[in-house]
Structure formats: C-alpha cells, structure tokens
PDB file of N, CA and C in Angstrom:
ATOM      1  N   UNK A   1       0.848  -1.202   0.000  1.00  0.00           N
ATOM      2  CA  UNK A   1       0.000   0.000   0.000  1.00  0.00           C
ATOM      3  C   UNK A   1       0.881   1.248   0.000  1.00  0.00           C
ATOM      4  N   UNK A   2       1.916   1.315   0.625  1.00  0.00           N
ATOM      5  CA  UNK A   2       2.946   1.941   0.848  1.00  0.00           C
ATOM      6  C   UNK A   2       3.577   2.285  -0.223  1.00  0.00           C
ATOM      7  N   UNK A   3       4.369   3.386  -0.411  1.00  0.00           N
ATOM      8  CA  UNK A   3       5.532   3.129  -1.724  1.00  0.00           C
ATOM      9  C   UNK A   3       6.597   2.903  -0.712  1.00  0.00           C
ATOM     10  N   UNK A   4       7.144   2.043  -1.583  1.00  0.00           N
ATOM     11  CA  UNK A   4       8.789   1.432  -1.334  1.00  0.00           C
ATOM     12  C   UNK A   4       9.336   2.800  -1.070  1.00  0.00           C
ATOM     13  N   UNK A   5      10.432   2.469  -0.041  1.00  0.00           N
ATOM     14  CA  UNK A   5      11.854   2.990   0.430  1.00  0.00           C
ATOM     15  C   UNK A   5      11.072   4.490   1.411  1.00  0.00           C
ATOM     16  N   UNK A   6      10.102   4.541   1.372  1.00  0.00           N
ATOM     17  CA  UNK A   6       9.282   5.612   2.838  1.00  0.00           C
ATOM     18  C   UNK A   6       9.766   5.513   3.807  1.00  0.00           C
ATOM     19  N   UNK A   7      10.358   6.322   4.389  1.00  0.00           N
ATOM     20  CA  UNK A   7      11.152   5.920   5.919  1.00  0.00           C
ATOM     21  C   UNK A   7       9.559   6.450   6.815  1.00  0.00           C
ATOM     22  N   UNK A   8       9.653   5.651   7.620  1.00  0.00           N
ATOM     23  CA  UNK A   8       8.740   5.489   9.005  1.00  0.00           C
ATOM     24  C   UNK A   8       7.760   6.908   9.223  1.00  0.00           C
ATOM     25  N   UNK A   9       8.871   7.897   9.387  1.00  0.00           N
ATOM     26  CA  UNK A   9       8.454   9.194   9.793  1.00  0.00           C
ATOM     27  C   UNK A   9       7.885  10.062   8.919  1.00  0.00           C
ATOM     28  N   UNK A  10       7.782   9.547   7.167  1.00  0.00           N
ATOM     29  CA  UNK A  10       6.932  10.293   6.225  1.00  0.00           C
ATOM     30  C   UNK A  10       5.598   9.401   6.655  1.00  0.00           C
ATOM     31  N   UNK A  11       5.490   7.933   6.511  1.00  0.00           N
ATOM     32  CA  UNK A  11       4.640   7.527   6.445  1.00  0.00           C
ATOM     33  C   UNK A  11       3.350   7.942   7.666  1.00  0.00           C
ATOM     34  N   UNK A  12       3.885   8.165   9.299  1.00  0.00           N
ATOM     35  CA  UNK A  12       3.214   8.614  10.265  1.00  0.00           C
ATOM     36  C   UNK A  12       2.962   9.989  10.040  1.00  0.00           C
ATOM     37  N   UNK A  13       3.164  10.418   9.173  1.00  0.00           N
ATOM     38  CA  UNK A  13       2.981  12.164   8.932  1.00  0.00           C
ATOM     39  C   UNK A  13       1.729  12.132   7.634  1.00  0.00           C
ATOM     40  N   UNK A  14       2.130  11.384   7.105  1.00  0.00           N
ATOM     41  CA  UNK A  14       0.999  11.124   6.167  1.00  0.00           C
ATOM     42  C   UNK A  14      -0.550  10.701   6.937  1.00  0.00           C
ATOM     43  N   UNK A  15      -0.017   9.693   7.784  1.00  0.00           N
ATOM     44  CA  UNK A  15      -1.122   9.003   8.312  1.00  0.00           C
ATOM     45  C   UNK A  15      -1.937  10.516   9.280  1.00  0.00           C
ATOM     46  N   UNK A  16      -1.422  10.303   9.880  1.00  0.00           N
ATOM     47  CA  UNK A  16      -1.774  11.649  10.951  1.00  0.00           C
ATOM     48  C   UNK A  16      -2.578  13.186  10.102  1.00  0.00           C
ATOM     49  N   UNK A  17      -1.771  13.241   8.848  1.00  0.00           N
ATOM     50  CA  UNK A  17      -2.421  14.672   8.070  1.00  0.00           C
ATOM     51  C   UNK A  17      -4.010  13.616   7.862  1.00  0.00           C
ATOM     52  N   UNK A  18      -4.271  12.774   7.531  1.00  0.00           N
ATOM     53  CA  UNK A  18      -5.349  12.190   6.653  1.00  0.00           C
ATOM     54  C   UNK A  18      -6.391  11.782   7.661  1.00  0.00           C
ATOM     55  N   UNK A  19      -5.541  11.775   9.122  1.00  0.00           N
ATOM     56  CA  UNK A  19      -6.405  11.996  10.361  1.00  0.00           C
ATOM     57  C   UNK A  19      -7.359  12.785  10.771  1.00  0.00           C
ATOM     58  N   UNK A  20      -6.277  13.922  10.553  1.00  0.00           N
ATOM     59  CA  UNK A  20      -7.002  14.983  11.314  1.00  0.00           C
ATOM     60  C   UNK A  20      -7.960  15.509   9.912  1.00  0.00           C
ATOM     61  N   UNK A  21      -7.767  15.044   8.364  1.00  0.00           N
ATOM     62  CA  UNK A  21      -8.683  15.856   7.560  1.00  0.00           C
ATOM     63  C   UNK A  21     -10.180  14.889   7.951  1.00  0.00           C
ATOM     64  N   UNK A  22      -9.614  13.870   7.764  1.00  0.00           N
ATOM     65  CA  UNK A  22     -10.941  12.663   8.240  1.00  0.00           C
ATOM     66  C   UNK A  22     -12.190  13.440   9.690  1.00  0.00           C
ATOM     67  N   UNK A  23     -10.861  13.706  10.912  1.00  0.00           N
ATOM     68  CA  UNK A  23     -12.115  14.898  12.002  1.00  0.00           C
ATOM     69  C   UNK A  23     -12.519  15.583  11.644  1.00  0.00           C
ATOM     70  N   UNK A  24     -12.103  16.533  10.611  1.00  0.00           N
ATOM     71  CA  UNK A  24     -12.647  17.710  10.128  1.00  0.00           C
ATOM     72  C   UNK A  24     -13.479  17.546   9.185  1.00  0.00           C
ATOM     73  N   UNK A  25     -13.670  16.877   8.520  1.00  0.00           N
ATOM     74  CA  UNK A  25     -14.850  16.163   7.210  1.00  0.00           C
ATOM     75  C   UNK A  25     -15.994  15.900   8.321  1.00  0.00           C
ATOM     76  N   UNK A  26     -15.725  14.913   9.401  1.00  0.00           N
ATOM     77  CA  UNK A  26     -16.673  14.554   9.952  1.00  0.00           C
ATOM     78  C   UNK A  26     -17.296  16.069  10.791  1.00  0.00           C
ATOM     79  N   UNK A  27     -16.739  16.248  11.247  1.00  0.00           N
ATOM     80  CA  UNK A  27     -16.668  18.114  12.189  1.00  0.00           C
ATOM     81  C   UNK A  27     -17.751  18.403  11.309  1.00  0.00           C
ATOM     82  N   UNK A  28     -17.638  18.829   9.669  1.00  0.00           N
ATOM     83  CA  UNK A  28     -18.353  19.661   9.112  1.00  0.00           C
ATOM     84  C   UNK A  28     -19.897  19.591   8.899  1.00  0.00           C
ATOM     85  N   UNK A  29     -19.978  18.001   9.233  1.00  0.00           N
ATOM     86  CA  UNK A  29     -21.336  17.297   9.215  1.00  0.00           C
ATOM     87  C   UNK A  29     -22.199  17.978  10.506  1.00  0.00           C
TER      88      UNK A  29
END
C-alpha cells in the first residue's frame, strides 16, 4: 500500500495529516 523505500516518519505524517482531515470532514457534518 505503501511506496517502497518511505522511511517510518513520512509515512506517520501522512497518516496523521489524513487523520485529522478525516475529524474535520466529519466536524463539518
């Protein structure tokens, strides 16, 4: 799911931005 050679700390930064847009999508409801 990942792209190859992502070190750890892009991937949790990714995860985390797509977090907080996910609260805020829901927020807007």
């Amino acid at each position: 799911m990942f792209e190859k050679g992502l070190p750890n700390a892009e991937i949790a930064r990714r995860l985390g931005v797509a977090r907080q847009s996910v609260c805020r999508w829901h927020k807007a409801w």
